[in-house]
N, C-alpha and C. Protein backbone atom coordinates (compact mmCIF):
# COMPACT_ATOMS: atom_id res chain seq x y z
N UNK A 1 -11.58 5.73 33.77
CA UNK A 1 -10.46 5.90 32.87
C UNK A 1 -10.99 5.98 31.43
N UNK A 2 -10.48 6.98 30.51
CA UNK A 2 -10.93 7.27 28.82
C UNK A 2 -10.09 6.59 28.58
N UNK A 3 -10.49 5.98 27.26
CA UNK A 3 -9.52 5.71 26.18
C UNK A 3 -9.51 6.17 25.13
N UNK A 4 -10.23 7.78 24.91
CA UNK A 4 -9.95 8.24 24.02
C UNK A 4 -8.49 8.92 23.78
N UNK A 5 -8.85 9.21 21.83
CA UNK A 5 -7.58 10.10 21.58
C UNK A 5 -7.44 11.12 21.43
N UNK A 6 -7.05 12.00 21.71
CA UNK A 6 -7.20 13.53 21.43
C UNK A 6 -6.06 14.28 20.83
N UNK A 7 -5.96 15.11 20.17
CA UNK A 7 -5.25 15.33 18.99
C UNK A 7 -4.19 14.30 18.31
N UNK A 8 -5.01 14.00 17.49
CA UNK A 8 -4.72 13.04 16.53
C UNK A 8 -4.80 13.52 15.46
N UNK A 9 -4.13 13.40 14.49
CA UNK A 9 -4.01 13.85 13.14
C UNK A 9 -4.37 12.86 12.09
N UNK A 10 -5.57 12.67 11.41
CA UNK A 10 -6.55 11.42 10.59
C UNK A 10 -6.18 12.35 9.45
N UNK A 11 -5.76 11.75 8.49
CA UNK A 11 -5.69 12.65 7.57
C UNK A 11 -6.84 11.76 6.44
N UNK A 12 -7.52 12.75 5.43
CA UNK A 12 -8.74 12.18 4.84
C UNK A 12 -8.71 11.18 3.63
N UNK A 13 -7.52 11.26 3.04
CA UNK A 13 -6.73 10.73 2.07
C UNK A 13 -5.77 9.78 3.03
N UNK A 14 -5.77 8.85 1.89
CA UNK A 14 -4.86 7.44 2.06
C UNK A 14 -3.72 7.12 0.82
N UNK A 15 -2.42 6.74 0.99
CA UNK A 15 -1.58 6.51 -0.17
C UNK A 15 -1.42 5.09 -0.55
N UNK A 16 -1.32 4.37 -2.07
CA UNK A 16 -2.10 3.09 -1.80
C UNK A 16 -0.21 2.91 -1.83
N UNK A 17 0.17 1.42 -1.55
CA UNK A 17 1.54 1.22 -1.88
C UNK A 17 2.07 1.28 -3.21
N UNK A 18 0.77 1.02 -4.11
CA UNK A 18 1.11 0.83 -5.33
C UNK A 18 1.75 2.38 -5.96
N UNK A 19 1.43 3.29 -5.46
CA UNK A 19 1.91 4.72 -5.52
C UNK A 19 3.65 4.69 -5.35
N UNK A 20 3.92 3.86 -4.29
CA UNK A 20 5.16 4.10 -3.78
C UNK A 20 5.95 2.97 -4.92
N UNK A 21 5.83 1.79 -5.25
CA UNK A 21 6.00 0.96 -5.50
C UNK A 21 6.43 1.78 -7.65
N UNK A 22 5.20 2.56 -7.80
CA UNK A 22 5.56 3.19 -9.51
C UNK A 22 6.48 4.15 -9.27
N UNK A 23 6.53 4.66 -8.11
CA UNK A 23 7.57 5.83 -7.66
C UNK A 23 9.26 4.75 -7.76
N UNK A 24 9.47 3.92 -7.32
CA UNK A 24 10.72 3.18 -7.00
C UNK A 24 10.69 2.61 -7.98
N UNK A 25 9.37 2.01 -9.00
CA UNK A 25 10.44 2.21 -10.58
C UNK A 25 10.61 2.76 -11.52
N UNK A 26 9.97 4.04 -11.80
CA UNK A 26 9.97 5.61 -12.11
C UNK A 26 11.62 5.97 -11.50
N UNK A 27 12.24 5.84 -10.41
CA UNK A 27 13.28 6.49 -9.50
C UNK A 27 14.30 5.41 -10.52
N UNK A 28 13.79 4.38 -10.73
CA UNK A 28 14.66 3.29 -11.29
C UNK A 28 14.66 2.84 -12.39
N UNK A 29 14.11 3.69 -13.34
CA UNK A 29 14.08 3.54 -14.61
C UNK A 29 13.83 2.53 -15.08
N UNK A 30 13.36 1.47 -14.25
CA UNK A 30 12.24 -0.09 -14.81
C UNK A 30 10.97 0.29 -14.78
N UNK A 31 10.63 -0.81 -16.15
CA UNK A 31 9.26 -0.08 -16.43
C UNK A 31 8.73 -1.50 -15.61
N UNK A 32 7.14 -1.70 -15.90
CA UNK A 32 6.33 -2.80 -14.77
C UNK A 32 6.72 -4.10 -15.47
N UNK A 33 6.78 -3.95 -17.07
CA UNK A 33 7.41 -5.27 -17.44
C UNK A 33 8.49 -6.29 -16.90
N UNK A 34 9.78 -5.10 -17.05
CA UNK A 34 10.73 -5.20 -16.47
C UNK A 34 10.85 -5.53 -15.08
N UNK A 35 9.81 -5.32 -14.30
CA UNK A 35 10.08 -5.49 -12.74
C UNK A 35 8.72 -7.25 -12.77
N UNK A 36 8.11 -7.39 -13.56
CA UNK A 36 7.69 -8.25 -13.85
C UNK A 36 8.78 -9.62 -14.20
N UNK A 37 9.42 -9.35 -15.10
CA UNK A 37 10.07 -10.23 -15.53
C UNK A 37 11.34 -11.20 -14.55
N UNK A 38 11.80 -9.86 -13.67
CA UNK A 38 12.75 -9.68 -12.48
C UNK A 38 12.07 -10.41 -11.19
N UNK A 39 10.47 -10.29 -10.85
CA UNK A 39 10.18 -10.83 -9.68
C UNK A 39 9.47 -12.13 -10.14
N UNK A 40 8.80 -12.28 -11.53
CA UNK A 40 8.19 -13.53 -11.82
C UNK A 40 6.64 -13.70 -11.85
N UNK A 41 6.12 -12.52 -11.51
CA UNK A 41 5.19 -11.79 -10.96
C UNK A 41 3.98 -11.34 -12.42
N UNK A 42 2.86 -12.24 -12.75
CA UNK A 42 2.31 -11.43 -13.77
C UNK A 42 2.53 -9.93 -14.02
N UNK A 43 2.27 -9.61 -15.62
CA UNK A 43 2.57 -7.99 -15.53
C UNK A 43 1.33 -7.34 -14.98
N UNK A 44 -0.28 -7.92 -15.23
CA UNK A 44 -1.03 -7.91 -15.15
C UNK A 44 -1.41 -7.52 -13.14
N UNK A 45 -0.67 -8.46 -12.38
CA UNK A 45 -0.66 -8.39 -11.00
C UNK A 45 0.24 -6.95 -10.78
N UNK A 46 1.29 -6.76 -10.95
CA UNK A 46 2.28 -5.45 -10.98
C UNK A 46 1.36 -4.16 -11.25
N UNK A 47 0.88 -4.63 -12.38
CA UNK A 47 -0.51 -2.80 -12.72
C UNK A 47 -1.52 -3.31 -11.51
N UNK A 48 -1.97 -4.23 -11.38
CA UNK A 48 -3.11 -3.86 -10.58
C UNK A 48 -2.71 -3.43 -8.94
N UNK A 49 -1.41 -3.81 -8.84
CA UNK A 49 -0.69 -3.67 -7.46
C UNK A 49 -0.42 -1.98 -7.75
N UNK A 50 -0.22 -1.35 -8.75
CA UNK A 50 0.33 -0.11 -8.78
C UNK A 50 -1.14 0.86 -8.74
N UNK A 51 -2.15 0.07 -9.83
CA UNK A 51 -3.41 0.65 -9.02
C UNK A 51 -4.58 0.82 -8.17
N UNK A 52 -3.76 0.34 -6.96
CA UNK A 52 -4.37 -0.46 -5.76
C UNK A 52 -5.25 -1.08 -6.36
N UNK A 53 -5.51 -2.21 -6.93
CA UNK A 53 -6.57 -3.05 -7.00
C UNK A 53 -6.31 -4.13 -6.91
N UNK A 54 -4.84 -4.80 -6.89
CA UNK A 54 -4.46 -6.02 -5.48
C UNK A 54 -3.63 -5.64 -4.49
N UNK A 55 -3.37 -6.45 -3.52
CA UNK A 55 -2.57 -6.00 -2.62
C UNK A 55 -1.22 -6.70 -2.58
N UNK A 56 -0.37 -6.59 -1.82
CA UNK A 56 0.78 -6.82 -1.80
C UNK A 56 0.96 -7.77 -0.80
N UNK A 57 1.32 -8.81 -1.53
CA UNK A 57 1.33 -10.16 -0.35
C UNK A 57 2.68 -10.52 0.33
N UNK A 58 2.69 -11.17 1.15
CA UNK A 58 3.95 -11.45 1.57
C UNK A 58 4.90 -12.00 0.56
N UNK A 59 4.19 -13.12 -0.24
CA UNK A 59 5.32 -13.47 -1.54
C UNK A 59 5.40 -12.82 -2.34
N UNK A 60 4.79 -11.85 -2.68
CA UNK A 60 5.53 -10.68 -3.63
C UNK A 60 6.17 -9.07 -2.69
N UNK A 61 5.88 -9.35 -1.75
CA UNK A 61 7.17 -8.65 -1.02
C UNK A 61 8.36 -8.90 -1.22
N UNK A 62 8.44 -10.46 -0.94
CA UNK A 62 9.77 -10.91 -0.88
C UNK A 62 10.48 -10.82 -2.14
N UNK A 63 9.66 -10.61 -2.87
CA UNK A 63 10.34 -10.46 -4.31
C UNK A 63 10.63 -9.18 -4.69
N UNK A 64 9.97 -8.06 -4.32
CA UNK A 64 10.30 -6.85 -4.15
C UNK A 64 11.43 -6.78 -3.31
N UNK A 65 11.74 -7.44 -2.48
CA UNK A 65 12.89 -7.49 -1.43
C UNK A 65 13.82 -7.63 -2.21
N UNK A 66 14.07 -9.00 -3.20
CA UNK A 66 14.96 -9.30 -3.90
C UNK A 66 15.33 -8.07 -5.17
N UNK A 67 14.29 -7.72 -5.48
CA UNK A 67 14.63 -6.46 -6.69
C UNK A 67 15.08 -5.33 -6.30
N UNK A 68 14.82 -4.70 -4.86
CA UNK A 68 14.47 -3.43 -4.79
C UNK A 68 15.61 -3.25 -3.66
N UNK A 69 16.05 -4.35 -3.27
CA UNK A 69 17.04 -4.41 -1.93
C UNK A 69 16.51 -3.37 -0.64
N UNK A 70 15.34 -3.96 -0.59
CA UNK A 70 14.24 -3.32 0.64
C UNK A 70 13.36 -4.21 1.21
N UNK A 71 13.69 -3.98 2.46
CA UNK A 71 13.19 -5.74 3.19
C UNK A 71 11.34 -5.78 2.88
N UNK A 72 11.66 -6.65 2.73
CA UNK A 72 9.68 -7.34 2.32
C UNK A 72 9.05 -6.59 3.84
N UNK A 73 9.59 -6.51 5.11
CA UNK A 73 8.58 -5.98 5.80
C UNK A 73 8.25 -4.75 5.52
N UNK A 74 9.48 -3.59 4.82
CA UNK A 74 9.06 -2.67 4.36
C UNK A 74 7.75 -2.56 3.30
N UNK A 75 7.63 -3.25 2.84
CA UNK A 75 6.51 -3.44 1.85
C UNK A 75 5.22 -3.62 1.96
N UNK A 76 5.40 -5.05 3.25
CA UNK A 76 4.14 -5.41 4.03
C UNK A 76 3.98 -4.44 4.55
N UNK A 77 4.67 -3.60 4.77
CA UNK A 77 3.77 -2.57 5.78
C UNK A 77 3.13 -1.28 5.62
N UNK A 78 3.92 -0.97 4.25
CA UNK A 78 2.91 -0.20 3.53
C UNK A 78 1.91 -0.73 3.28
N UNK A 79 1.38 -1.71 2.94
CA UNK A 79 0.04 -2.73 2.85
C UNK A 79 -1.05 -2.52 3.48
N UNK A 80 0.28 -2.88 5.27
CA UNK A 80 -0.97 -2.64 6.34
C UNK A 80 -1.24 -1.32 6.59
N UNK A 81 -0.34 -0.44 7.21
CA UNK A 81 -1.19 1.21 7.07
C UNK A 81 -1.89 1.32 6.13
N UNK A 82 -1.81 0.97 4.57
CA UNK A 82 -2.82 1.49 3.44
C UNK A 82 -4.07 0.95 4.20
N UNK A 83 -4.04 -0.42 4.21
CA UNK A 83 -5.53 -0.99 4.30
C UNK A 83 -6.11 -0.59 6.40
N UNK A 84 -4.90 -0.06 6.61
CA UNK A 84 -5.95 0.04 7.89
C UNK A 84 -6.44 1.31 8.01
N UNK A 85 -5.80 2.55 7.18
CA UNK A 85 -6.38 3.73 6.91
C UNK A 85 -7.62 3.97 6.27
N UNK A 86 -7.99 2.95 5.54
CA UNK A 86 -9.14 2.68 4.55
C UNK A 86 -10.13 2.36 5.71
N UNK A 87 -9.60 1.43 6.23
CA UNK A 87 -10.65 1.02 7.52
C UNK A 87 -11.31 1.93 8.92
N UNK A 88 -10.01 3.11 8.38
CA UNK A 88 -9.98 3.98 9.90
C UNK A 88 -10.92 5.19 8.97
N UNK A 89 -10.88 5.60 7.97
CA UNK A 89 -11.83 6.62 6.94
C UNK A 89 -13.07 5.94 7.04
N UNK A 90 -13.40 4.82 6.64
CA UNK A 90 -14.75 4.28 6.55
C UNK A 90 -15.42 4.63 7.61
N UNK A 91 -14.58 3.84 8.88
CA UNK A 91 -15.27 3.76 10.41
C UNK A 91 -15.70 5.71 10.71
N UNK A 92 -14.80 6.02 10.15
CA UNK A 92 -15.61 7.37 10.27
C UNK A 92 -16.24 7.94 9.93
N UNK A 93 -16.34 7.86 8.35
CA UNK A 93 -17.89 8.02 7.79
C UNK A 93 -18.29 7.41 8.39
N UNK A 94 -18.52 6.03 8.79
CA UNK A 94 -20.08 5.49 9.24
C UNK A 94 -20.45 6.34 10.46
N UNK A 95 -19.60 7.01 11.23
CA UNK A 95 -19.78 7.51 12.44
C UNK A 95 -20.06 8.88 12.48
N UNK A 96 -19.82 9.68 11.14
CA UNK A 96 -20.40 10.78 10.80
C UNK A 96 -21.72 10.53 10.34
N UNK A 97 -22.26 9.48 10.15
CA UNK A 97 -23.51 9.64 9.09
C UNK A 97 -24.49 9.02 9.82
N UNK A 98 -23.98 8.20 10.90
CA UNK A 98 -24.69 8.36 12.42
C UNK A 98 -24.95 9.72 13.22
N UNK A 99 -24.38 10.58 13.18
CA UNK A 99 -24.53 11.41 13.92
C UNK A 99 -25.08 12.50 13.47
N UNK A 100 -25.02 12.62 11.72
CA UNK A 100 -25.99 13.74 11.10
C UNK A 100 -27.78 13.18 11.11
């Protein structure tokens, strides 16, 4: 029995949440201050969340939940596809650069 996958669609690029996250307050005319001030949330954590360079934890989901009236799992879970796509690109470079 295989357990491979066969046509699968890996796409090479990854979207971080923080993309989606400047998009919904761009759509909402709050700037990061403002959504700062609203979740409690350094402004400092908010930019680095918008440029993937933290991630989005469950307690600031929930606070996005509270602002954005979008359940925190929605949030977490952009999280997890971001970071498991990162993981699924890597594993494949390493597996291309094995094989060249």
């Amino acid at each position: 029995m295989s357990n491979t996958i066969e046509n699968q669609y890996l796409p090479n690029y990854v979207v971080p949440p923080g993309e989606i996250l400047e998009e919904e307050l761009e759509s909402r005319g709050m700037s990061q201050v403002e959504l700062s001030e609203r979740t409690g949330l350094a402004k400092k954590t908010i930019n680095e969340i918008i440029k993937a360079k933290a991630s989005i934890t469950p307690e600031s989901a929930l606070k996005f939940e509270r602002v954005f009236r979008q359940p925190a799992e929605y949030w977490l879970n952009l999280e997890h596809l971001y970071r498991e796509a990162l993981a699924r690109n890597a594993e494949y470079v390493h597996l291309e650069s094995e094989v060249a």
